[in-house]
C-alpha atoms as a PDB file:
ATOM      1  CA  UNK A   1      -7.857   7.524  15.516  1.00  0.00           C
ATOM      2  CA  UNK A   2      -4.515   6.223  14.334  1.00  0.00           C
ATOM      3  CA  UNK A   3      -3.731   2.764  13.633  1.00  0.00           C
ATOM      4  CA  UNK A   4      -0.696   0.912  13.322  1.00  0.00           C
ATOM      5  CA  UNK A   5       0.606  -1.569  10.761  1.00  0.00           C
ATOM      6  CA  UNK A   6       3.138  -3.748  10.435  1.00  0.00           C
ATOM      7  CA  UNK A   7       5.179  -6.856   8.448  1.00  0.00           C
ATOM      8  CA  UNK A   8       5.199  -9.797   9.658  1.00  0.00           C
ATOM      9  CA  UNK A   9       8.508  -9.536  12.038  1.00  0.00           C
ATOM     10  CA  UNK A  10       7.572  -6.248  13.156  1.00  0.00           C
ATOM     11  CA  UNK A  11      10.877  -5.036  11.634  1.00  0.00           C
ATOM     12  CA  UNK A  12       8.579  -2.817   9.315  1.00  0.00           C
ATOM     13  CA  UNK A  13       6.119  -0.499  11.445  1.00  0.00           C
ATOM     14  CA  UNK A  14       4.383   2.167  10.070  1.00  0.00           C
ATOM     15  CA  UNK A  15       1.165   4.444  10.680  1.00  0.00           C
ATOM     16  CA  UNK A  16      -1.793   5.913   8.930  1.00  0.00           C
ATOM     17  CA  UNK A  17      -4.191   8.536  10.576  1.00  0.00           C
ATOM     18  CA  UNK A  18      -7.402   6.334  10.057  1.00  0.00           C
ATOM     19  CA  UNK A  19      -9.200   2.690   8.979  1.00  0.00           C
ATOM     20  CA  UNK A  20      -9.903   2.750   5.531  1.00  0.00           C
ATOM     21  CA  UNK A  21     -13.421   3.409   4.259  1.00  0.00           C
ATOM     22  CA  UNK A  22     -12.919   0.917   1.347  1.00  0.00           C
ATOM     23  CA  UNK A  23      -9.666  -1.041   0.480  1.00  0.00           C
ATOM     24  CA  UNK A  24      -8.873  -2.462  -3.658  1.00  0.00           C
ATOM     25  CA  UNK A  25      -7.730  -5.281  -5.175  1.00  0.00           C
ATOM     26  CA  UNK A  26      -5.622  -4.906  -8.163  1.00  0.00           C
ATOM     27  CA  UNK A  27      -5.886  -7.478 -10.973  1.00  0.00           C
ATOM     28  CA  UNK A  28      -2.606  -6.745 -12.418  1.00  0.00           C
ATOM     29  CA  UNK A  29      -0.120  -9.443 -12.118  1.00  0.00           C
ATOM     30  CA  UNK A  30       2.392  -7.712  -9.014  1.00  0.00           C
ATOM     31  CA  UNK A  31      -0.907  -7.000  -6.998  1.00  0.00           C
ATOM     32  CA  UNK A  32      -2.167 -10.645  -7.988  1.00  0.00           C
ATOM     33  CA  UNK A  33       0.518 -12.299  -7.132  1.00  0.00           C
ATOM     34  CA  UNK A  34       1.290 -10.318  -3.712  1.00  0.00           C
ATOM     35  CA  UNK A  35      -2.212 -10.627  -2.413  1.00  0.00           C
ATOM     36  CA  UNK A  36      -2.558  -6.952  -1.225  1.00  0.00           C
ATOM     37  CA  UNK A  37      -5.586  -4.575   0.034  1.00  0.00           C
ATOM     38  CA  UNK A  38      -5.151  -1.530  -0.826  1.00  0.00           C
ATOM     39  CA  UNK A  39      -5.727   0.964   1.836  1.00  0.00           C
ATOM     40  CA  UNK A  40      -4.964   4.533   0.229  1.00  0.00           C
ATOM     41  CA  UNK A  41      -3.093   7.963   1.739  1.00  0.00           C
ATOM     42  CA  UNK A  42      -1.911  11.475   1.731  1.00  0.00           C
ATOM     43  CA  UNK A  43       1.051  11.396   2.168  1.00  0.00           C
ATOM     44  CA  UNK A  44       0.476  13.514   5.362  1.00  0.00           C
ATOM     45  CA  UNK A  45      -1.558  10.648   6.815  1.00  0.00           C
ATOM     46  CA  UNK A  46       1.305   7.704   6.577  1.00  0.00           C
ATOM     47  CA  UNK A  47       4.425   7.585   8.846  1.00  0.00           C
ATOM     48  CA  UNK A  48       6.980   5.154   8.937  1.00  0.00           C
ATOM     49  CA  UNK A  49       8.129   4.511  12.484  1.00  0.00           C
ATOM     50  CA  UNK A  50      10.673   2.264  11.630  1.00  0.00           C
ATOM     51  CA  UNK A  51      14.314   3.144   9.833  1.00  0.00           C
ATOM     52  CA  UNK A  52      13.717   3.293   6.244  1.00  0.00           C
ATOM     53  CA  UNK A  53      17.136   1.151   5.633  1.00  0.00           C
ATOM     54  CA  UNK A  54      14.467  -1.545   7.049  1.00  0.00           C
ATOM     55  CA  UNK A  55      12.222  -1.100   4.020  1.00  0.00           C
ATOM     56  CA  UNK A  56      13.391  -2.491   0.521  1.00  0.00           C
ATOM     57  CA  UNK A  57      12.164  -1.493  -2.957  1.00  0.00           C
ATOM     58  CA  UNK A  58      11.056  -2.535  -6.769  1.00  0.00           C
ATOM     59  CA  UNK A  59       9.860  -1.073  -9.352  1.00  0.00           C
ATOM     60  CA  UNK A  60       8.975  -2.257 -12.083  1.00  0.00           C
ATOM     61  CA  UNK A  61       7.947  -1.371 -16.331  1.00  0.00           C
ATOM     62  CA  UNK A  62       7.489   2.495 -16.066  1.00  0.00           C
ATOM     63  CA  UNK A  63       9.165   2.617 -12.700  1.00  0.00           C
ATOM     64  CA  UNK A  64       6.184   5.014 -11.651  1.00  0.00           C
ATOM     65  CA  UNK A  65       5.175   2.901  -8.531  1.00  0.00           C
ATOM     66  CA  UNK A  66       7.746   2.228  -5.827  1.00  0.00           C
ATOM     67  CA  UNK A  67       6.542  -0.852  -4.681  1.00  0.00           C
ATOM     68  CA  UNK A  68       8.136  -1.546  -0.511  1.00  0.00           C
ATOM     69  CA  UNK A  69       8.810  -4.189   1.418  1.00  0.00           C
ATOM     70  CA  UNK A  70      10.337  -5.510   4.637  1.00  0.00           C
ATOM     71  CA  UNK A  71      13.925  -6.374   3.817  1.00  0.00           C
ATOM     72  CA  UNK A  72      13.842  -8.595   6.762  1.00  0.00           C
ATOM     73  CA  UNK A  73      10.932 -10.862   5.966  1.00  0.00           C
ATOM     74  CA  UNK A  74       9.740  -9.697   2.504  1.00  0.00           C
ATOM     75  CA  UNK A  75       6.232  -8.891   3.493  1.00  0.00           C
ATOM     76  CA  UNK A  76       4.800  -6.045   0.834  1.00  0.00           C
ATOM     77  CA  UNK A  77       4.287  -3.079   3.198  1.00  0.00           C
ATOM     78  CA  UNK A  78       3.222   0.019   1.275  1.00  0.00           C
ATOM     79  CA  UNK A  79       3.539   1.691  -2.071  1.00  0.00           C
ATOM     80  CA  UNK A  80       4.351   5.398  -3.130  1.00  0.00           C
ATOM     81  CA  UNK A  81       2.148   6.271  -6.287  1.00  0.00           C
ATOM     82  CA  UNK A  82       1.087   9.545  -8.480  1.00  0.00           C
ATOM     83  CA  UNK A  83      -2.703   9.172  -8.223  1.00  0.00           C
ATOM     84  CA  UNK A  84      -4.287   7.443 -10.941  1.00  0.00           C
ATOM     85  CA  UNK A  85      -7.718   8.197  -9.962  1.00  0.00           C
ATOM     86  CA  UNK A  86      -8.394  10.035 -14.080  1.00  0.00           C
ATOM     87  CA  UNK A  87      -6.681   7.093 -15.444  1.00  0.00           C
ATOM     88  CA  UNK A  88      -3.071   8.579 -16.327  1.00  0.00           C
ATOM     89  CA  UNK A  89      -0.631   9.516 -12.867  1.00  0.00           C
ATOM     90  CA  UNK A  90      -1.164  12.748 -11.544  1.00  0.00           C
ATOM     91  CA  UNK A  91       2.393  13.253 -10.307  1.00  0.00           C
ATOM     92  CA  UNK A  92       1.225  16.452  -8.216  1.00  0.00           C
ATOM     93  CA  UNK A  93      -0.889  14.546  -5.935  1.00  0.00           C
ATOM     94  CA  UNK A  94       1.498  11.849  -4.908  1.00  0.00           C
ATOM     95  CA  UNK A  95      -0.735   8.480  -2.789  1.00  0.00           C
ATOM     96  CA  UNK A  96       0.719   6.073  -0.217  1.00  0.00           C
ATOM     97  CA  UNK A  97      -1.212   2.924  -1.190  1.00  0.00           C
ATOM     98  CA  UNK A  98      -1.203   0.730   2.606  1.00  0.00           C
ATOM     99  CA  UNK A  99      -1.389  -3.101   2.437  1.00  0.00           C
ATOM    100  CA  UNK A 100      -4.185  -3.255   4.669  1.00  0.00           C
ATOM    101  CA  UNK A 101      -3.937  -6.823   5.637  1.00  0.00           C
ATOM    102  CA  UNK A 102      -1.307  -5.692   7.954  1.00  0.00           C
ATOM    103  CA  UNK A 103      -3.383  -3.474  10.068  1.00  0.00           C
ATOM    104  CA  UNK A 104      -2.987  -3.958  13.298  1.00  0.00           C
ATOM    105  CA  UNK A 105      -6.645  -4.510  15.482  1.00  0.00           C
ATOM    106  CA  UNK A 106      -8.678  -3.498  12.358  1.00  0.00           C
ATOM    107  CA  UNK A 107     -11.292  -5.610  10.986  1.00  0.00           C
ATOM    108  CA  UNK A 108     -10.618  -5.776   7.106  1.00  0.00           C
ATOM    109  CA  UNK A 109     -14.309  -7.994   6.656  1.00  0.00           C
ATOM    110  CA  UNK A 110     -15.989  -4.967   7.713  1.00  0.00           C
ATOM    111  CA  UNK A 111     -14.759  -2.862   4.888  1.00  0.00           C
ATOM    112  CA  UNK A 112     -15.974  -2.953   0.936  1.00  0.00           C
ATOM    113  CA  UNK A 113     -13.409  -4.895  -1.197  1.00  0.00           C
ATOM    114  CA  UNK A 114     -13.394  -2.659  -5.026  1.00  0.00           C
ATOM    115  CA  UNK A 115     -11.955  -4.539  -7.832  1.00  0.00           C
ATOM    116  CA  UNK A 116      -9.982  -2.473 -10.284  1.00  0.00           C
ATOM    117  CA  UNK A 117      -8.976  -4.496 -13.469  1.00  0.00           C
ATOM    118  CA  UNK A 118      -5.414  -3.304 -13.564  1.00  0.00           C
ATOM    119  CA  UNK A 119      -4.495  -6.780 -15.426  1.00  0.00           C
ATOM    120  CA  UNK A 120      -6.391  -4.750 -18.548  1.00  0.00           C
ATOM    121  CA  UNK A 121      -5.629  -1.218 -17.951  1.00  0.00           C
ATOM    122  CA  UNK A 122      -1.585  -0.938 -17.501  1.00  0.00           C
END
């Protein structure tokens, strides 16, 4: 069952091919300060149904993350990432990290918040 996200003006819309079983929150100080959930992706499993010249992007430090938003209202939509499930990017197995907050009709309570410490370990 697909669900649907979106930013806050809808300008943003995007897709992913199920709820997430568990969503994180990052303790480093972008993910801090942007308040995300993240939901995470094959790449397969995430489509953008919007034009991408809607979406705007930063990077930051290593410039490994490309962090996206909604160039109309700023809302932090999605980010594409190497995984970093070992601890160092694995640049062959590319992740689309989903703010889950913007899930459309999905109940975020009902899903186990994990903590990663990412204010310590980049």
């Amino acid at each position: 069952m697909s669900i649907t996200g979106s930013c806050h003006c809808k300008a943003t819309v995007f897709e992913v091919t199920a709820a997430p079983a568990t969503v994180t929150r990052c303790t480093c100080s972008f993910c801090s300060k942007r308040g995300a959930l993240w939901g995470y992706y094959k790449p397969s499993q995430f489509t953008l149904k919007t034009p991408r010249e809607n979406v705007a992007t930063y990077q930051w430090g290593s410039k490994t993350v490309k962090h996206h938003f909604c160039a109309t209202c700023g809302c932090g939509t999605f980010t594409d990432t190497p995984d970093f499930s070992t601890g160092t990017p694995d640049f062959d197995n590319p992740i689309v990290s989903v703010n889950s907050r913007l899930l459309d009709d999905f109940d975020l309570d009902a899903v186990e918040v994990i903590v990663i410490d990412g204010k310590n370990l980049w």
